[in-house]
Protein backbone atom coordinates (compact mmCIF):
# COMPACT_ATOMS: atom_id res chain seq x y z
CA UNK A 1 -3.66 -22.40 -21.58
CA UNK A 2 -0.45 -23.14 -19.45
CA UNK A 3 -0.07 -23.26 -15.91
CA UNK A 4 1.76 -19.47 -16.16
CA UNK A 5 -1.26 -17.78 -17.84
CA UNK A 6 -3.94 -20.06 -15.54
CA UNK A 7 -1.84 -19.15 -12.33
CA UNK A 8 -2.02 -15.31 -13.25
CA UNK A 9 -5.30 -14.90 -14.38
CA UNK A 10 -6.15 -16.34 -10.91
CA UNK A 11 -3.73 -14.22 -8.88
CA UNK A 12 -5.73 -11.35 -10.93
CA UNK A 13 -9.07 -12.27 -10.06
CA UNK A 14 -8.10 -12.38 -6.20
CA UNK A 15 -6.58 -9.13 -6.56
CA UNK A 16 -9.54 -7.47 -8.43
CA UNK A 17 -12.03 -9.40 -5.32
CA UNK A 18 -9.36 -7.75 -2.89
CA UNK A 19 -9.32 -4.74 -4.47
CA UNK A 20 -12.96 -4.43 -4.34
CA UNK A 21 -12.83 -5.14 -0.52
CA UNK A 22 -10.06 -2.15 0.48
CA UNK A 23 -12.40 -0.01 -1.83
CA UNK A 24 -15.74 -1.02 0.12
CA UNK A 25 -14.29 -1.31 3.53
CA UNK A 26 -11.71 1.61 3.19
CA UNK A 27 -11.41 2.26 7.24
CA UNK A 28 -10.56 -1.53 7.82
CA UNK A 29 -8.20 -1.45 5.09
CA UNK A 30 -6.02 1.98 6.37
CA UNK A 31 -6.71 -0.10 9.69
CA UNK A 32 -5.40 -3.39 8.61
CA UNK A 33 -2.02 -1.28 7.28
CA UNK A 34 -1.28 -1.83 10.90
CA UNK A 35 -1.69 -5.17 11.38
CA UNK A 36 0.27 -6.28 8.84
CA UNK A 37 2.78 -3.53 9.95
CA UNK A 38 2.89 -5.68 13.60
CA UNK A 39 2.74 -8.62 12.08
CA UNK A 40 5.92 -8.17 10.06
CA UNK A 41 7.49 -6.92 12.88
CA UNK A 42 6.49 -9.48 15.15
CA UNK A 43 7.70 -12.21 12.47
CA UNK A 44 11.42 -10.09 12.15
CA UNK A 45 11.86 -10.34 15.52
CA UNK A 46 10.91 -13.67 16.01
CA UNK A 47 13.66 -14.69 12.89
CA UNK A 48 16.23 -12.52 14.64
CA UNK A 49 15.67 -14.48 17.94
CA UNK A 50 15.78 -17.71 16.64
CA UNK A 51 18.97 -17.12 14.66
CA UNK A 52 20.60 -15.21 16.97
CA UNK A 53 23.11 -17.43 18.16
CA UNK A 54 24.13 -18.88 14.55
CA UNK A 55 24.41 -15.11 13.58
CA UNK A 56 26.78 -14.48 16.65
CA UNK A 57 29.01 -17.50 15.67
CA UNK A 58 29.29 -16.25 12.11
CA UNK A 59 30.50 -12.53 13.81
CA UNK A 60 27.68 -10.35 12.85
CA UNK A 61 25.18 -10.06 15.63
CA UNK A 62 26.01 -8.46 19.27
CA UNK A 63 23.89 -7.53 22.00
CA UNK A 64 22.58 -4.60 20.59
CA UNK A 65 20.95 -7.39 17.71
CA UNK A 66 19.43 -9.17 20.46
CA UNK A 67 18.21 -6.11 22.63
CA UNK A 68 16.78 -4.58 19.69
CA UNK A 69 15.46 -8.00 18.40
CA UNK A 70 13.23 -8.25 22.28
CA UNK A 71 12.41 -4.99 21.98
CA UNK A 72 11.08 -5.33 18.38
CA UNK A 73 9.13 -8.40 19.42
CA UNK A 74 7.29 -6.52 22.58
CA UNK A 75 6.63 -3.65 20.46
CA UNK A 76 5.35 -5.74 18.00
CA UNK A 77 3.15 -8.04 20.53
CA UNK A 78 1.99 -4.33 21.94
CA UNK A 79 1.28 -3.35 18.26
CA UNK A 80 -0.87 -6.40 17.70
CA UNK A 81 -2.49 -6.82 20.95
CA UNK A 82 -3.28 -3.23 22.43
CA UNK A 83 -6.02 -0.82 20.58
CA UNK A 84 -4.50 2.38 21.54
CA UNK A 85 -1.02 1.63 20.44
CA UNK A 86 -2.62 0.46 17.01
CA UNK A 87 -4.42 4.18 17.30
CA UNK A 88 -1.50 6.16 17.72
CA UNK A 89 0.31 4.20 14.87
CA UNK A 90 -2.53 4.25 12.49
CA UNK A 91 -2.36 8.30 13.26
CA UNK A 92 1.30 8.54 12.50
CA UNK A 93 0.98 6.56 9.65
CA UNK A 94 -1.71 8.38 8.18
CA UNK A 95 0.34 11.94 9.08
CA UNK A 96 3.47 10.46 7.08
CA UNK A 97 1.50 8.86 4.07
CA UNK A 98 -0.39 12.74 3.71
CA UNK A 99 2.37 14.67 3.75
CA UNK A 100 4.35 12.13 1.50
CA UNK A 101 1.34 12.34 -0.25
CA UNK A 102 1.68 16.60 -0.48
CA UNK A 103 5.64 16.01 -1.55
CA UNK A 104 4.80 13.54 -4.41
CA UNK A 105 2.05 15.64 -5.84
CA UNK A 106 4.58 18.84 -6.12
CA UNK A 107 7.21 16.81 -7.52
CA UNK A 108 4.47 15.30 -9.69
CA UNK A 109 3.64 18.99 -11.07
CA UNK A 110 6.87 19.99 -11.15
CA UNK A 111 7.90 17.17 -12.81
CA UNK A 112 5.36 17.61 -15.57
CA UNK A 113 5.73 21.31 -16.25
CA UNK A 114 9.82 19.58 -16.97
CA UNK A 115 8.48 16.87 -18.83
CA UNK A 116 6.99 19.60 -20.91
CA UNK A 117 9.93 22.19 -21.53
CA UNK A 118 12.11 19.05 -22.46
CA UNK A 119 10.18 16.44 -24.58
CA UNK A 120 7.17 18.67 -25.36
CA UNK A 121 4.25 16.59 -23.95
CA UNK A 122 1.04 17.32 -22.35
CA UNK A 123 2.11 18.28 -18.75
CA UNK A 124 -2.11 17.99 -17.89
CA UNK A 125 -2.19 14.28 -16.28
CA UNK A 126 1.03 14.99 -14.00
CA UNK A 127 -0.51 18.34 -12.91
CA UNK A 128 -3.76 17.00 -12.26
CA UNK A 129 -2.47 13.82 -10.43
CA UNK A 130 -0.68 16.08 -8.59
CA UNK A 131 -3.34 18.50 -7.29
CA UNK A 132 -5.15 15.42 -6.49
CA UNK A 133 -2.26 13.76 -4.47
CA UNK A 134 -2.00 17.40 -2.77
CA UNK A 135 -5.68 17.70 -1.88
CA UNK A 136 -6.00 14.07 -0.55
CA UNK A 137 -2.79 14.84 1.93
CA UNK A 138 -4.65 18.09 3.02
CA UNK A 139 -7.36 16.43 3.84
CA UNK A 140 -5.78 13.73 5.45
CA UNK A 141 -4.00 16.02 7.89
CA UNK A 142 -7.05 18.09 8.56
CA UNK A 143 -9.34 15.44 8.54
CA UNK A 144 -7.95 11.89 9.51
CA UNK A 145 -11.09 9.86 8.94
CA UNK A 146 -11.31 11.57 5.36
CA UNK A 147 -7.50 10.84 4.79
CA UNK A 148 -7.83 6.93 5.93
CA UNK A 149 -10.80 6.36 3.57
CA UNK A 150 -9.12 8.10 1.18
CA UNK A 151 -6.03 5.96 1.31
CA UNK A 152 -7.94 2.90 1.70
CA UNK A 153 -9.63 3.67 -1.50
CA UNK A 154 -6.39 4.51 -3.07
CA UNK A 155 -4.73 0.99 -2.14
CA UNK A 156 -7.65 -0.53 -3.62
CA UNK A 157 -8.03 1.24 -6.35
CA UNK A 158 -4.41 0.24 -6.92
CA UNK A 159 -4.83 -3.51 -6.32
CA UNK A 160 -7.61 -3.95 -8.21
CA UNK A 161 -5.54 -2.41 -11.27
CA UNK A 162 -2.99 -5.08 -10.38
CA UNK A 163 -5.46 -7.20 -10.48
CA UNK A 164 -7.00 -6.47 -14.32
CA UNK A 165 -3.39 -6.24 -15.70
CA UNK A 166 -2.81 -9.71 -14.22
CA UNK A 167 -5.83 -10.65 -16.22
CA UNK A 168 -5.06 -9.20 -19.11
CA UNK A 169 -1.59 -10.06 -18.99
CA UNK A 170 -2.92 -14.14 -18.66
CA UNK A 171 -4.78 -13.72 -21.17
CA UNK A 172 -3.08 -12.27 -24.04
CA UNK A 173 0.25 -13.49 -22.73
CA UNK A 174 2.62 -15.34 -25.63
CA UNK A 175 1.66 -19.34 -25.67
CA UNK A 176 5.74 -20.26 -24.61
């Protein structure tokens, strides 16, 4: 076996342990959403500030860039640090994801019952998936526990799917 295939059958066996994780610990999962949400920020701000003054030379960064590059970091910090801020984010998060969740499953149906009139195919899956996407956004707007360990299931479920392809895909991969 190469290095590749070795690399990404690895890669796919942390994915499928992760993926087991966000499906066992779904609230600390939809919870860690924003972490790494305040840790990107916090990171982004702290690359603005330190390039901030090469950026100016070059022309492209003012004092709006370096106001909104402090405020980014203190939000951030406050993100991080502060329980209630990381409570009303995780709410607002998990208000956007369900009702982006209710979009996608009626373009999802509607986009099956097209998939029908114009190649003929089963529409079933797409409808299914989304009455399923629709319930799990209802749910997560009337019932926000529900909807994070819903989407915490959902993320794993996903990653651990990542994580068999990447299996498979090392394993059956071409030799070159």
């Amino acid at each position: 076996m190469t290095g590749k295939r070795i690399f990404t059958i690895i890669l796919g066996v942390i994915l499928v342990i992760g993926g087991f994780w966000c499906i066992t610990t779904p609230i600390s999962t939809s919870l860690a959403l924003v972490w790494i949400f305040g840790i990107f920020m916090l990171v982004k701000a702290i690359a603005d500030l330190a390039t901030y003054s090469e950026r100016k030379a070059m022309g492209y960064a003012d004092g709006f860039s370096l106001t909104m590059s402090i405020i980014s970091f203190i939000f951030a910090l406050m993100l991080i640090c502060s329980w209630r801020m990381q409570a009303i984010t995780e709410t607002v998060l998990l208000l956007f994801i369900s009702f982006w969740l209710i979009v996608g499953g009626v373009i999802s149906i509607v986009g099956a019952i097209q998939l029908k009139r114009a190649l003929n195919v089963s529409p079933v899956f797409g409808i299914i998936m989304g009455i399923l996407m629709i319930v799990v956004g209802f749910i997560g707007i009337a019932h926000p526990i529900l909807g994070a360990i819903s989407i915490g299931v959902i993320i794993g479920v996903n990653i651990l799917v990542l994580g068999i392809d990447n299996i498979v895909n090392g394993i059956v991969a071409p030799k070159n």
